[in-house]
PDB file of N, CA and C in Angstrom:
ATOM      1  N   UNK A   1     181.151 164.376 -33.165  1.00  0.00           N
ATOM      2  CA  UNK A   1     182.279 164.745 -32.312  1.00  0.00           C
ATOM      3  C   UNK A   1     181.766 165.513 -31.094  1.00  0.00           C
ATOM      4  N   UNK A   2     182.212 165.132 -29.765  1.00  0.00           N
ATOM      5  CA  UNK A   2     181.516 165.945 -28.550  1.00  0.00           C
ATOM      6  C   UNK A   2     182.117 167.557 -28.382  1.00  0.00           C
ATOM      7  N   UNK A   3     180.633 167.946 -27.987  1.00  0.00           N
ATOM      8  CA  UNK A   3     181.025 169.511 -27.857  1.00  0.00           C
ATOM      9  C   UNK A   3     182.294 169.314 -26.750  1.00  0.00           C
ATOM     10  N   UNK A   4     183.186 170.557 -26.891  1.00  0.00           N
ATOM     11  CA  UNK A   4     183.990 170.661 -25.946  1.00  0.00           C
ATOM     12  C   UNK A   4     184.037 172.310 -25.235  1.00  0.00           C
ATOM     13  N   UNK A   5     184.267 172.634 -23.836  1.00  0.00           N
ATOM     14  CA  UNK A   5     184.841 173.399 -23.463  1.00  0.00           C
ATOM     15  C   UNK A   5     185.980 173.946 -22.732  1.00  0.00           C
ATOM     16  N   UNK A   6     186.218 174.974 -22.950  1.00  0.00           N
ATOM     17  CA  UNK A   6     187.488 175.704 -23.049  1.00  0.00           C
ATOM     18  C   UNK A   6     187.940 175.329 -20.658  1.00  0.00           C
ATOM     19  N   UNK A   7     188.721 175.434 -20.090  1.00  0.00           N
ATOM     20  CA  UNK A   7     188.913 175.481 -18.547  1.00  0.00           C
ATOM     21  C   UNK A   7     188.436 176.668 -18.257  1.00  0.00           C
ATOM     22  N   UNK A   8     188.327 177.880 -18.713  1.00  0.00           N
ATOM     23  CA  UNK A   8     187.673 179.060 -18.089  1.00  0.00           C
ATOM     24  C   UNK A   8     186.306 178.944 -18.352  1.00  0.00           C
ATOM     25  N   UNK A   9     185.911 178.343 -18.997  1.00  0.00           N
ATOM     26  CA  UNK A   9     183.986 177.864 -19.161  1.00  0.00           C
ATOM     27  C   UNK A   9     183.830 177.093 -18.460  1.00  0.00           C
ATOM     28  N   UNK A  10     184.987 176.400 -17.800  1.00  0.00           N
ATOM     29  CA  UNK A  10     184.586 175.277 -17.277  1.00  0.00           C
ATOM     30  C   UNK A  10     184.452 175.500 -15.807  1.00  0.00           C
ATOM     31  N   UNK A  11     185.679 176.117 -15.715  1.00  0.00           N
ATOM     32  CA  UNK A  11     185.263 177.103 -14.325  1.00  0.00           C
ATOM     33  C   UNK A  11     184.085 177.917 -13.908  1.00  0.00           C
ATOM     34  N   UNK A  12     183.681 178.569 -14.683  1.00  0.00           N
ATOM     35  CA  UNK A  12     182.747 179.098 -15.033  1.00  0.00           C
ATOM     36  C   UNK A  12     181.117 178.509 -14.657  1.00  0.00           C
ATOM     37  N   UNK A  13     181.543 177.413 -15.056  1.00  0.00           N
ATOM     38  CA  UNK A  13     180.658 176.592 -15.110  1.00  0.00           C
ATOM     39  C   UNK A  13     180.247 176.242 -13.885  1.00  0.00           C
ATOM     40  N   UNK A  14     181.246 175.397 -13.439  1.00  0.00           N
ATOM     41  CA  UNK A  14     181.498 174.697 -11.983  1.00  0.00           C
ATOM     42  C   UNK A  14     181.497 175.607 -10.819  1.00  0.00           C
ATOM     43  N   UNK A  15     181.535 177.407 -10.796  1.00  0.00           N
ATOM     44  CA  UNK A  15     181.269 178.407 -10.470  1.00  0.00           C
ATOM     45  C   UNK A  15     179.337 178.577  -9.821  1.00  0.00           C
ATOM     46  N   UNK A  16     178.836 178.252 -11.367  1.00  0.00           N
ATOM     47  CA  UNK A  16     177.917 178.983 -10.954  1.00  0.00           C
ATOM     48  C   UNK A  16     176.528 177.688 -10.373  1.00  0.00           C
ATOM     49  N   UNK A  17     177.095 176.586 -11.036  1.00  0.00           N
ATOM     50  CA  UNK A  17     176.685 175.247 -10.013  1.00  0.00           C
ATOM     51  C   UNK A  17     175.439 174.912 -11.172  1.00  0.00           C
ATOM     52  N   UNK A  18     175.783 175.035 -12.249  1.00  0.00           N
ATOM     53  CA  UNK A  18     174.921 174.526 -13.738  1.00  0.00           C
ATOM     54  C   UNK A  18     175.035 173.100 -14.138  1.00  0.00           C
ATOM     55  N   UNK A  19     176.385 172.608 -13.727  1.00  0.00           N
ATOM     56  CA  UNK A  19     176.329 171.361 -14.381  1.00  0.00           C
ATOM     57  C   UNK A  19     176.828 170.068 -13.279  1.00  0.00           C
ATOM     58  N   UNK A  20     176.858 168.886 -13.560  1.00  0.00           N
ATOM     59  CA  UNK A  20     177.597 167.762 -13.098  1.00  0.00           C
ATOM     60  C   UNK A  20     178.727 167.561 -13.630  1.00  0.00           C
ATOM     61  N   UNK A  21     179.799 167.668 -13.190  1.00  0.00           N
ATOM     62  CA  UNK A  21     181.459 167.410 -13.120  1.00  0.00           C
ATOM     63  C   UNK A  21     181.464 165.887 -13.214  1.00  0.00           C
ATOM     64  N   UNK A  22     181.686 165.270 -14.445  1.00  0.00           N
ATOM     65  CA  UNK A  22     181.889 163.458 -14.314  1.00  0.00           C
ATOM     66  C   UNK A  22     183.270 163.486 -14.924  1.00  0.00           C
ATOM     67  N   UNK A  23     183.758 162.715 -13.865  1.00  0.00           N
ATOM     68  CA  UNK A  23     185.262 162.238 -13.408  1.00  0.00           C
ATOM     69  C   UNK A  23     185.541 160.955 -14.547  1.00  0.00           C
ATOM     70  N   UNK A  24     186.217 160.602 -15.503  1.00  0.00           N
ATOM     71  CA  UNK A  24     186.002 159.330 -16.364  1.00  0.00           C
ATOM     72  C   UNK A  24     187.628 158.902 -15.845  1.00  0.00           C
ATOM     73  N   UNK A  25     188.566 159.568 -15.207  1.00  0.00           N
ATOM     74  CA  UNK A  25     189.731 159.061 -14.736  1.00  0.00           C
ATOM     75  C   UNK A  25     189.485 157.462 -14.148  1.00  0.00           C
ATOM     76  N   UNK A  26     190.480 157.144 -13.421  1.00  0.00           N
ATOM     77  CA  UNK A  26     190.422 155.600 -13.013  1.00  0.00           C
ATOM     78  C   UNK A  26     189.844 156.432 -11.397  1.00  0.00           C
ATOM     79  N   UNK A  27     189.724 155.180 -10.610  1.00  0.00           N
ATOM     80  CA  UNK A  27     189.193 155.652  -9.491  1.00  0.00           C
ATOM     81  C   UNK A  27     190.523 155.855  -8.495  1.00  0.00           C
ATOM     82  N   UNK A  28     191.548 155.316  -8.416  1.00  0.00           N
ATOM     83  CA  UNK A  28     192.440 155.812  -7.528  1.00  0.00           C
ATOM     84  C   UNK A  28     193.059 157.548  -8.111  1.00  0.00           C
ATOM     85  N   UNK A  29     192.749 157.395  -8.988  1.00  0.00           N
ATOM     86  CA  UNK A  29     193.047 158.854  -9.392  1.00  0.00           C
ATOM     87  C   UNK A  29     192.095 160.063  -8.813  1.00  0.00           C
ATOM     88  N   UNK A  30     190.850 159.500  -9.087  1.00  0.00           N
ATOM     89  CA  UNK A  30     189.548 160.402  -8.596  1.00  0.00           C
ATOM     90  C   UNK A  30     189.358 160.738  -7.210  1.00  0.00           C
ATOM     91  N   UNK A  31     189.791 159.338  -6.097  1.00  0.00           N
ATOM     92  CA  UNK A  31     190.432 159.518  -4.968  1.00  0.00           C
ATOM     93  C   UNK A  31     190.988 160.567  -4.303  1.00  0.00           C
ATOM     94  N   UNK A  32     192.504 160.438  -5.178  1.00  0.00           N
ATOM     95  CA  UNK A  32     193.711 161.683  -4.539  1.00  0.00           C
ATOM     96  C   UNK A  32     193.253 162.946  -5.149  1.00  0.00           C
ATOM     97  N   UNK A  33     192.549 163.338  -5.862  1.00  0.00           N
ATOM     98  CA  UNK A  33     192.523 164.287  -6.497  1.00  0.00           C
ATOM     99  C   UNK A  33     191.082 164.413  -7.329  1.00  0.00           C
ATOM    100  N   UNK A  34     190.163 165.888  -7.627  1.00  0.00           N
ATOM    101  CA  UNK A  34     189.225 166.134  -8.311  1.00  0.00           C
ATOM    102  C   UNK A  34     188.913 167.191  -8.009  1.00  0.00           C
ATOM    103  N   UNK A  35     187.931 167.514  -9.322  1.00  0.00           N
ATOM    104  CA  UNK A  35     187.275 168.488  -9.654  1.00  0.00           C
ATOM    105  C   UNK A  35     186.181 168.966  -8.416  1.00  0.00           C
ATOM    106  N   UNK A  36     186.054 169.697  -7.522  1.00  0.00           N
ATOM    107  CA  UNK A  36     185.036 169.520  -6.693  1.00  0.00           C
ATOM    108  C   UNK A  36     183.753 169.212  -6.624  1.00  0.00           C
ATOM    109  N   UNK A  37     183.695 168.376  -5.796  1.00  0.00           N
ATOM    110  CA  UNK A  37     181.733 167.639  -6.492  1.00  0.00           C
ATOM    111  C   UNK A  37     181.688 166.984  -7.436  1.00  0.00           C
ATOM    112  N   UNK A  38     182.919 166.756  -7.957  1.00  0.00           N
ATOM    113  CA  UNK A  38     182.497 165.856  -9.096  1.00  0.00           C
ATOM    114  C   UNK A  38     182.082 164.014  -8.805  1.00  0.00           C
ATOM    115  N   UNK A  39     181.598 163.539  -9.924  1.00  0.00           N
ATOM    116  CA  UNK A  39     181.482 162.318  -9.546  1.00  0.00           C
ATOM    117  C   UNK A  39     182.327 161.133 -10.814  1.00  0.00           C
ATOM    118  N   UNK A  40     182.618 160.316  -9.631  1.00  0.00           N
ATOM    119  CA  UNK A  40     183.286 159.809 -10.655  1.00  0.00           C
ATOM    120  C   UNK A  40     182.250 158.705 -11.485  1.00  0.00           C
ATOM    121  N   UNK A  41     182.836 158.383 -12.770  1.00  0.00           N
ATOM    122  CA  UNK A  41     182.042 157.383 -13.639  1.00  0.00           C
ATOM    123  C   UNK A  41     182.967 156.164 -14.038  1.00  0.00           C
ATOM    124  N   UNK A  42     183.178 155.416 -13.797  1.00  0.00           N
ATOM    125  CA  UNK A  42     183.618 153.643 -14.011  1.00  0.00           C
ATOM    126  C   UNK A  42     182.401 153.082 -15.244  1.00  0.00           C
ATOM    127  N   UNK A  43     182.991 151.992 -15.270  1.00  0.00           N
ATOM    128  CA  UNK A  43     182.016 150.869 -15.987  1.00  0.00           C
ATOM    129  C   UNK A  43     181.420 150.317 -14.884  1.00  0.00           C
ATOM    130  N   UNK A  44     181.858 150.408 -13.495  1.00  0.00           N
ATOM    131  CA  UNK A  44     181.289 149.689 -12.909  1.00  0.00           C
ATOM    132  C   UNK A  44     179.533 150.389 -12.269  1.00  0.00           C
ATOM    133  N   UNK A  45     179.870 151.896 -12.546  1.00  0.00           N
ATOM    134  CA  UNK A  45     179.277 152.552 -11.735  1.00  0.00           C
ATOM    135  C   UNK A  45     178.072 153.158 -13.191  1.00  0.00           C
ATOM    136  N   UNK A  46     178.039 152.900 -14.645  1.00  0.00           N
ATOM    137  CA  UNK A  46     177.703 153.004 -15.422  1.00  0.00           C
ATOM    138  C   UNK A  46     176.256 152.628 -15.544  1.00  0.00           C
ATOM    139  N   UNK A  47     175.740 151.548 -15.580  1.00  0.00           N
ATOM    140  CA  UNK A  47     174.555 151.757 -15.486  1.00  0.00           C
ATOM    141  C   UNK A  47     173.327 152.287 -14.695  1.00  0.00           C
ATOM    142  N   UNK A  48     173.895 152.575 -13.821  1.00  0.00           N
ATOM    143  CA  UNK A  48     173.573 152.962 -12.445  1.00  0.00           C
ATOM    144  C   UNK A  48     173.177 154.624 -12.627  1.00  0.00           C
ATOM    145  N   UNK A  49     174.125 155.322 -13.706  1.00  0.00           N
ATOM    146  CA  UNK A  49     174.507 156.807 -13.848  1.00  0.00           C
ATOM    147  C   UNK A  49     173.576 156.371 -14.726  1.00  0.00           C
ATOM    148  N   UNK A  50     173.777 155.293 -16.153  1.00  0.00           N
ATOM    149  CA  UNK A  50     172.400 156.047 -17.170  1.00  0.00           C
ATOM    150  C   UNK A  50     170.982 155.578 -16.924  1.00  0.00           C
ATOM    151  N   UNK A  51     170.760 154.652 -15.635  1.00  0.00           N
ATOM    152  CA  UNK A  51     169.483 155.040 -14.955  1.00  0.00           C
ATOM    153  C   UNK A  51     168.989 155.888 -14.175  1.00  0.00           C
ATOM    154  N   UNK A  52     169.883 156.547 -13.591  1.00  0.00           N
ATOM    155  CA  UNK A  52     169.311 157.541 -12.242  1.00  0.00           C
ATOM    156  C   UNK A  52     169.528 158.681 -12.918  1.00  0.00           C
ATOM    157  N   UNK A  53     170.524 159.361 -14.048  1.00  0.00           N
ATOM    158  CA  UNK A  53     170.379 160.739 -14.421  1.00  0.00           C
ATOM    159  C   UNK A  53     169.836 161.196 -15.559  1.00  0.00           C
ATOM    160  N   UNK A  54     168.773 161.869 -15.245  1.00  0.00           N
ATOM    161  CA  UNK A  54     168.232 163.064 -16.778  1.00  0.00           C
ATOM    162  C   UNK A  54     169.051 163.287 -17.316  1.00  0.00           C
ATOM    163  N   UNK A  55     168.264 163.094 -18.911  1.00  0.00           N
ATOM    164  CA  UNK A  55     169.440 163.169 -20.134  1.00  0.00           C
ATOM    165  C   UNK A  55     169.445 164.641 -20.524  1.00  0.00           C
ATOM    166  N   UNK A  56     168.508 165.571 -19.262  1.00  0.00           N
ATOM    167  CA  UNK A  56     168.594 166.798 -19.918  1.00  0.00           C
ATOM    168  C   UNK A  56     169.410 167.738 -18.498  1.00  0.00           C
ATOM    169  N   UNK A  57     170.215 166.897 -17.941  1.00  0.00           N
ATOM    170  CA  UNK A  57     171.094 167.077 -16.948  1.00  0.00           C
ATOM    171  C   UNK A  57     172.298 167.316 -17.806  1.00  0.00           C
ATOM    172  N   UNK A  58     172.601 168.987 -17.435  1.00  0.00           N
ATOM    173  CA  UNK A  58     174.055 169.598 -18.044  1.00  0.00           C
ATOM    174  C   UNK A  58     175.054 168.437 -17.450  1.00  0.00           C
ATOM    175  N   UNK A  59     175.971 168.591 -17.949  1.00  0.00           N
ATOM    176  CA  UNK A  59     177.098 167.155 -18.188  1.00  0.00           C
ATOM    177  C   UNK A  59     178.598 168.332 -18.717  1.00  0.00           C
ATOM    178  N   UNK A  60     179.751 168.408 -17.638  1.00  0.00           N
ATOM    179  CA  UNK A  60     180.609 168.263 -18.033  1.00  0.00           C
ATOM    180  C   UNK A  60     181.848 167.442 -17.721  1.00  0.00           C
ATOM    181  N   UNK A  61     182.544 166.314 -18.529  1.00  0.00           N
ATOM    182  CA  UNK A  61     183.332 165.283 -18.620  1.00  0.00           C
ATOM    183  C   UNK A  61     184.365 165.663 -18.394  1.00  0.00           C
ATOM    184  N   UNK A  62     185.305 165.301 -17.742  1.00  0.00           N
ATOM    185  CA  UNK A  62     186.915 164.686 -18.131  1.00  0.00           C
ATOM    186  C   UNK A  62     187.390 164.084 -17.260  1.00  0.00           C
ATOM    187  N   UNK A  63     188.977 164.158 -18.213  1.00  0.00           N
ATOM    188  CA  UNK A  63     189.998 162.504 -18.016  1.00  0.00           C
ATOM    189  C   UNK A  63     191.248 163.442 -17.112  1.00  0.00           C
ATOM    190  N   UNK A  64     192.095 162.994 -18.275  1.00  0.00           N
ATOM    191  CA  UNK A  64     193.195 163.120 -17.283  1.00  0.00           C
ATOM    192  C   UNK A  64     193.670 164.297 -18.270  1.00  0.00           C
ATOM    193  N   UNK A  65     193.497 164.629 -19.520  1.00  0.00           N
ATOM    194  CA  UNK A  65     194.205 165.278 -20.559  1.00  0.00           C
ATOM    195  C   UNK A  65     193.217 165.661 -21.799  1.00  0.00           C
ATOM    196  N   UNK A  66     191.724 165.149 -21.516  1.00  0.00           N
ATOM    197  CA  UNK A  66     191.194 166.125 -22.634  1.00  0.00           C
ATOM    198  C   UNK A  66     190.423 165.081 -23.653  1.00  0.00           C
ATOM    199  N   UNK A  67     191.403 163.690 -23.466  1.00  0.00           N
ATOM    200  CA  UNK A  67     190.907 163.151 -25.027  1.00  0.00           C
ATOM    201  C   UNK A  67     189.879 161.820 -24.582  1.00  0.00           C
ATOM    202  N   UNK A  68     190.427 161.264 -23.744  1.00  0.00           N
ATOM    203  CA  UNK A  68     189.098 160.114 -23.471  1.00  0.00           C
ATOM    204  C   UNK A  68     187.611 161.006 -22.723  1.00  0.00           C
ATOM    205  N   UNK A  69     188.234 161.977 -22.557  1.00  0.00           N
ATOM    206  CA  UNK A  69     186.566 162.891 -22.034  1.00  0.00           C
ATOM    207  C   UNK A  69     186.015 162.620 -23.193  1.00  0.00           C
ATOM    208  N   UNK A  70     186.501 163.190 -24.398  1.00  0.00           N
ATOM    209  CA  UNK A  70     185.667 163.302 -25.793  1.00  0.00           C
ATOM    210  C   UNK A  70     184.868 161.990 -26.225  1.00  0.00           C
ATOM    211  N   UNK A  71     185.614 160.863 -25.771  1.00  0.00           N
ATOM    212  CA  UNK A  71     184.965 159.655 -26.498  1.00  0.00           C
ATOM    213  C   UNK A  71     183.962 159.645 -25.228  1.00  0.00           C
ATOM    214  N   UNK A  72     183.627 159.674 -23.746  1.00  0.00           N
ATOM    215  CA  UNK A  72     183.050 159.475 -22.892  1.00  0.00           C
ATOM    216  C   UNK A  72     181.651 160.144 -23.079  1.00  0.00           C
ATOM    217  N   UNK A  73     182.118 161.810 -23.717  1.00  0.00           N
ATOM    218  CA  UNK A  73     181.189 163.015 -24.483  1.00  0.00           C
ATOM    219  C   UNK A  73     180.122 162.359 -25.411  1.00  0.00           C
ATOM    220  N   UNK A  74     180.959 161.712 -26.270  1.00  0.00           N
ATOM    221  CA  UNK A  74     180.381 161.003 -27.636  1.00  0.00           C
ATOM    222  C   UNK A  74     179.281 159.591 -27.110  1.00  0.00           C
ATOM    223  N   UNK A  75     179.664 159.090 -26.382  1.00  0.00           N
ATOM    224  CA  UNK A  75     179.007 157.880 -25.797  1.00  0.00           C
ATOM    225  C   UNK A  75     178.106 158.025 -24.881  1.00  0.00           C
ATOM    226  N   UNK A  76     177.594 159.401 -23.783  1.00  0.00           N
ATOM    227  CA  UNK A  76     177.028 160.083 -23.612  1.00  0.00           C
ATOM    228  C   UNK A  76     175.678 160.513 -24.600  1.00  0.00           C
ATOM    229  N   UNK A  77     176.405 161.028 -25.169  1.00  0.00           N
ATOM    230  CA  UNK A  77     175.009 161.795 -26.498  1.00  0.00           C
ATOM    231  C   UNK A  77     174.569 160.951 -27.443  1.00  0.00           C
ATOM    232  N   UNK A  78     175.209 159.435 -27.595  1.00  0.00           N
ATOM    233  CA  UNK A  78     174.318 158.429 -28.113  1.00  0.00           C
ATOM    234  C   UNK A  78     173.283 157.895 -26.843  1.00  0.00           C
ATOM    235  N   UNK A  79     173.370 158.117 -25.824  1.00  0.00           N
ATOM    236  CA  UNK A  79     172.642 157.257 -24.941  1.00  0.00           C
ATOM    237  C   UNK A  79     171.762 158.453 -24.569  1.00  0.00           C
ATOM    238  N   UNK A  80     171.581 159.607 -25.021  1.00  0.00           N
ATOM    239  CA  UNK A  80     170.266 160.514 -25.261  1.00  0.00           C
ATOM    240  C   UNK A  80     170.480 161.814 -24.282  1.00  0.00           C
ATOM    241  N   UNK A  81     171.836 161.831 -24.087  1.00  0.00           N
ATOM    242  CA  UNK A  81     172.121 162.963 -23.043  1.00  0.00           C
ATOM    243  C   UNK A  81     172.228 164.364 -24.085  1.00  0.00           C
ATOM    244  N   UNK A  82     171.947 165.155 -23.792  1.00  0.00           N
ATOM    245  CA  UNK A  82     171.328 166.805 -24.949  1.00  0.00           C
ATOM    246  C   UNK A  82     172.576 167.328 -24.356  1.00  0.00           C
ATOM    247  N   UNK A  83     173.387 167.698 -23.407  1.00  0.00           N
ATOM    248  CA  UNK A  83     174.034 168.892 -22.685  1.00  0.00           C
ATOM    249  C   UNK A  83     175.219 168.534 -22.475  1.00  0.00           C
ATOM    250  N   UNK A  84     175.652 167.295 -23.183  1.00  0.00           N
ATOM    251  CA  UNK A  84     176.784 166.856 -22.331  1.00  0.00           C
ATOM    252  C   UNK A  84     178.344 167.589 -22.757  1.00  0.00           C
ATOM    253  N   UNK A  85     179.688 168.044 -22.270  1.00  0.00           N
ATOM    254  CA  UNK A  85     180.166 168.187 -23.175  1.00  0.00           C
ATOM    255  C   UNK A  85     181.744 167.975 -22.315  1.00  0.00           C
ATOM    256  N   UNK A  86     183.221 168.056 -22.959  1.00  0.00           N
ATOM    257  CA  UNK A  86     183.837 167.750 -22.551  1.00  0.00           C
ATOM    258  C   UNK A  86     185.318 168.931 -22.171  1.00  0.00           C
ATOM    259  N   UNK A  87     185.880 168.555 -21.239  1.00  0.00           N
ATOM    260  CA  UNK A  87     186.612 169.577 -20.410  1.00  0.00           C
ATOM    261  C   UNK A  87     188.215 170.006 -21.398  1.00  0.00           C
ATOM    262  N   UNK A  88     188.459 171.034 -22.483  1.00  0.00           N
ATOM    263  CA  UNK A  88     189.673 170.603 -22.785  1.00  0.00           C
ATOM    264  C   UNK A  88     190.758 170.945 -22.007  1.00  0.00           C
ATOM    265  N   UNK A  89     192.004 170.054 -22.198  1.00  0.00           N
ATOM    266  CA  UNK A  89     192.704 169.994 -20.967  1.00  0.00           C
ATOM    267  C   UNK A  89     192.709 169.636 -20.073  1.00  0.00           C
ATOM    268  N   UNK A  90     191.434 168.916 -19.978  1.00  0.00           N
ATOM    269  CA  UNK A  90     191.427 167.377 -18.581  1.00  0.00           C
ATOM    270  C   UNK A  90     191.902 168.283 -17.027  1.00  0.00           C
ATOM    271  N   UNK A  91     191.964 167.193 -16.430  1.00  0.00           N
ATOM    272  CA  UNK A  91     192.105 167.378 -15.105  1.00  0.00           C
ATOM    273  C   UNK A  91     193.505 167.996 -14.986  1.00  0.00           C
ATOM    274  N   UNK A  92     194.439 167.520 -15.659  1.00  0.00           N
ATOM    275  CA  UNK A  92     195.851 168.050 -14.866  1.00  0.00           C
ATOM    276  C   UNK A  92     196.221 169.406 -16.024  1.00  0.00           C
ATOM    277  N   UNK A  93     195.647 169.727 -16.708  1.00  0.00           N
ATOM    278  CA  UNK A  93     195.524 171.121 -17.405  1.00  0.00           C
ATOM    279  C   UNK A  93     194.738 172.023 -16.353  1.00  0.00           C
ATOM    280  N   UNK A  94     193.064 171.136 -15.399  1.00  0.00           N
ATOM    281  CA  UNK A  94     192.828 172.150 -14.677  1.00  0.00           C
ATOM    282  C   UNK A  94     193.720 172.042 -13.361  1.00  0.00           C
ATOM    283  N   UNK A  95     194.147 171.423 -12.998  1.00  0.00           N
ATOM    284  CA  UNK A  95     194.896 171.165 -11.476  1.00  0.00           C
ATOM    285  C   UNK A  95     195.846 172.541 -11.569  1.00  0.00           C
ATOM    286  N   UNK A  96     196.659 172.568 -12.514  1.00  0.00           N
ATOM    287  CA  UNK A  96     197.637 174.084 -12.956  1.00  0.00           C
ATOM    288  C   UNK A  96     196.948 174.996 -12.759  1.00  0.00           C
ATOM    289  N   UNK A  97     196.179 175.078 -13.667  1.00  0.00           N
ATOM    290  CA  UNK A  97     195.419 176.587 -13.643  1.00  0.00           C
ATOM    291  C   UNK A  97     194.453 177.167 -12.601  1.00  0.00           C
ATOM    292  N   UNK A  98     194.288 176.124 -11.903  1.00  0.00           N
ATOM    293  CA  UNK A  98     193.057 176.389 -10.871  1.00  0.00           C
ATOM    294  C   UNK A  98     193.508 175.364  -9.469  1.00  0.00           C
ATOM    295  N   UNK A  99     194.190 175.979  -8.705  1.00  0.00           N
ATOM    296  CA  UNK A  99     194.790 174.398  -7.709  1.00  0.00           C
ATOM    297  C   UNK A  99     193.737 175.011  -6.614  1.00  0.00           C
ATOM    298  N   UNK A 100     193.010 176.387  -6.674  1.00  0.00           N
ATOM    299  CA  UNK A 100     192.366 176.079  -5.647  1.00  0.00           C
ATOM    300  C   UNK A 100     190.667 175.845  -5.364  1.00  0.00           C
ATOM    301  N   UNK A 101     190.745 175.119  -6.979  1.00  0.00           N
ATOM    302  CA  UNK A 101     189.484 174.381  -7.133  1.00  0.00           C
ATOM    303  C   UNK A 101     189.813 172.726  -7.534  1.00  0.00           C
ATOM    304  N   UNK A 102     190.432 172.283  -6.353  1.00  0.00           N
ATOM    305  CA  UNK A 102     190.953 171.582  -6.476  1.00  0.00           C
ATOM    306  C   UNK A 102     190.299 170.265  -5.241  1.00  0.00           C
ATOM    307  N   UNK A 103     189.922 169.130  -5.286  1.00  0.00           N
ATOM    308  CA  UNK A 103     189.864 168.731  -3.302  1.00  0.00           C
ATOM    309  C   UNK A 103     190.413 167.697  -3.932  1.00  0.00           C
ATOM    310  N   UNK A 104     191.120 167.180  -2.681  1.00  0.00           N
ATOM    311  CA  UNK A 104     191.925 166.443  -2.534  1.00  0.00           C
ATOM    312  C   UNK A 104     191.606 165.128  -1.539  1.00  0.00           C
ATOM    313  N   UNK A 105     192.517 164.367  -1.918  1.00  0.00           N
ATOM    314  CA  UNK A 105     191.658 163.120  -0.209  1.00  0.00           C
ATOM    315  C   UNK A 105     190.719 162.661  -0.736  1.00  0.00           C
TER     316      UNK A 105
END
């Protein structure tokens, strides 16, 4: 089961510039709205991510709500990633709590 963290770790996180923010939303979503710096991840854009990034590259995931981060988490740490882990409360849990870590456009 993928590690998960809490939105104030995650902030936290994304604060102090430790990890990669991966976006698993659809891409018109990732578009109007994200985590700052984050990047987004598709199937399309998938092999591409598990060739070019170290599996010992901190990794934190999410969706839209918490739960497809986890399976994204899980599928992650079979493909040899050590750090990866997932956001609970997804994007529109952080959009509330944090709108002004927010970019838009």
């Amino acid at each position: 089961m993928a590690q998960r963290i809490s939105p104030e770790q995650g902030r936290e996180t994304l604060d102090s510039g430790e990890a990669l923010f991966i976006d698993v939303r659809d891409p018109g979503s990732h578009a109007m709205a994200r985590i700052p710096g984050a990047m987004p991840l598709t199937q399309a854009s998938l092999d591409d991510f598990l060739a070019t990034t170290s599996r010992d590259q901190a990794l934190v995931v999410y969706c839209y709500h918490g739960h497809s981060s986890q399976s994204a988490c899980d599928f992650l740490t079979e493909k040899g990633f050590t750090r990866a882990v997932s956001l609970d409360g997804g994007f529109e849990h952080w959009r509330q709590a944090y709108p002004d870590r927010v970019e838009e456009g």
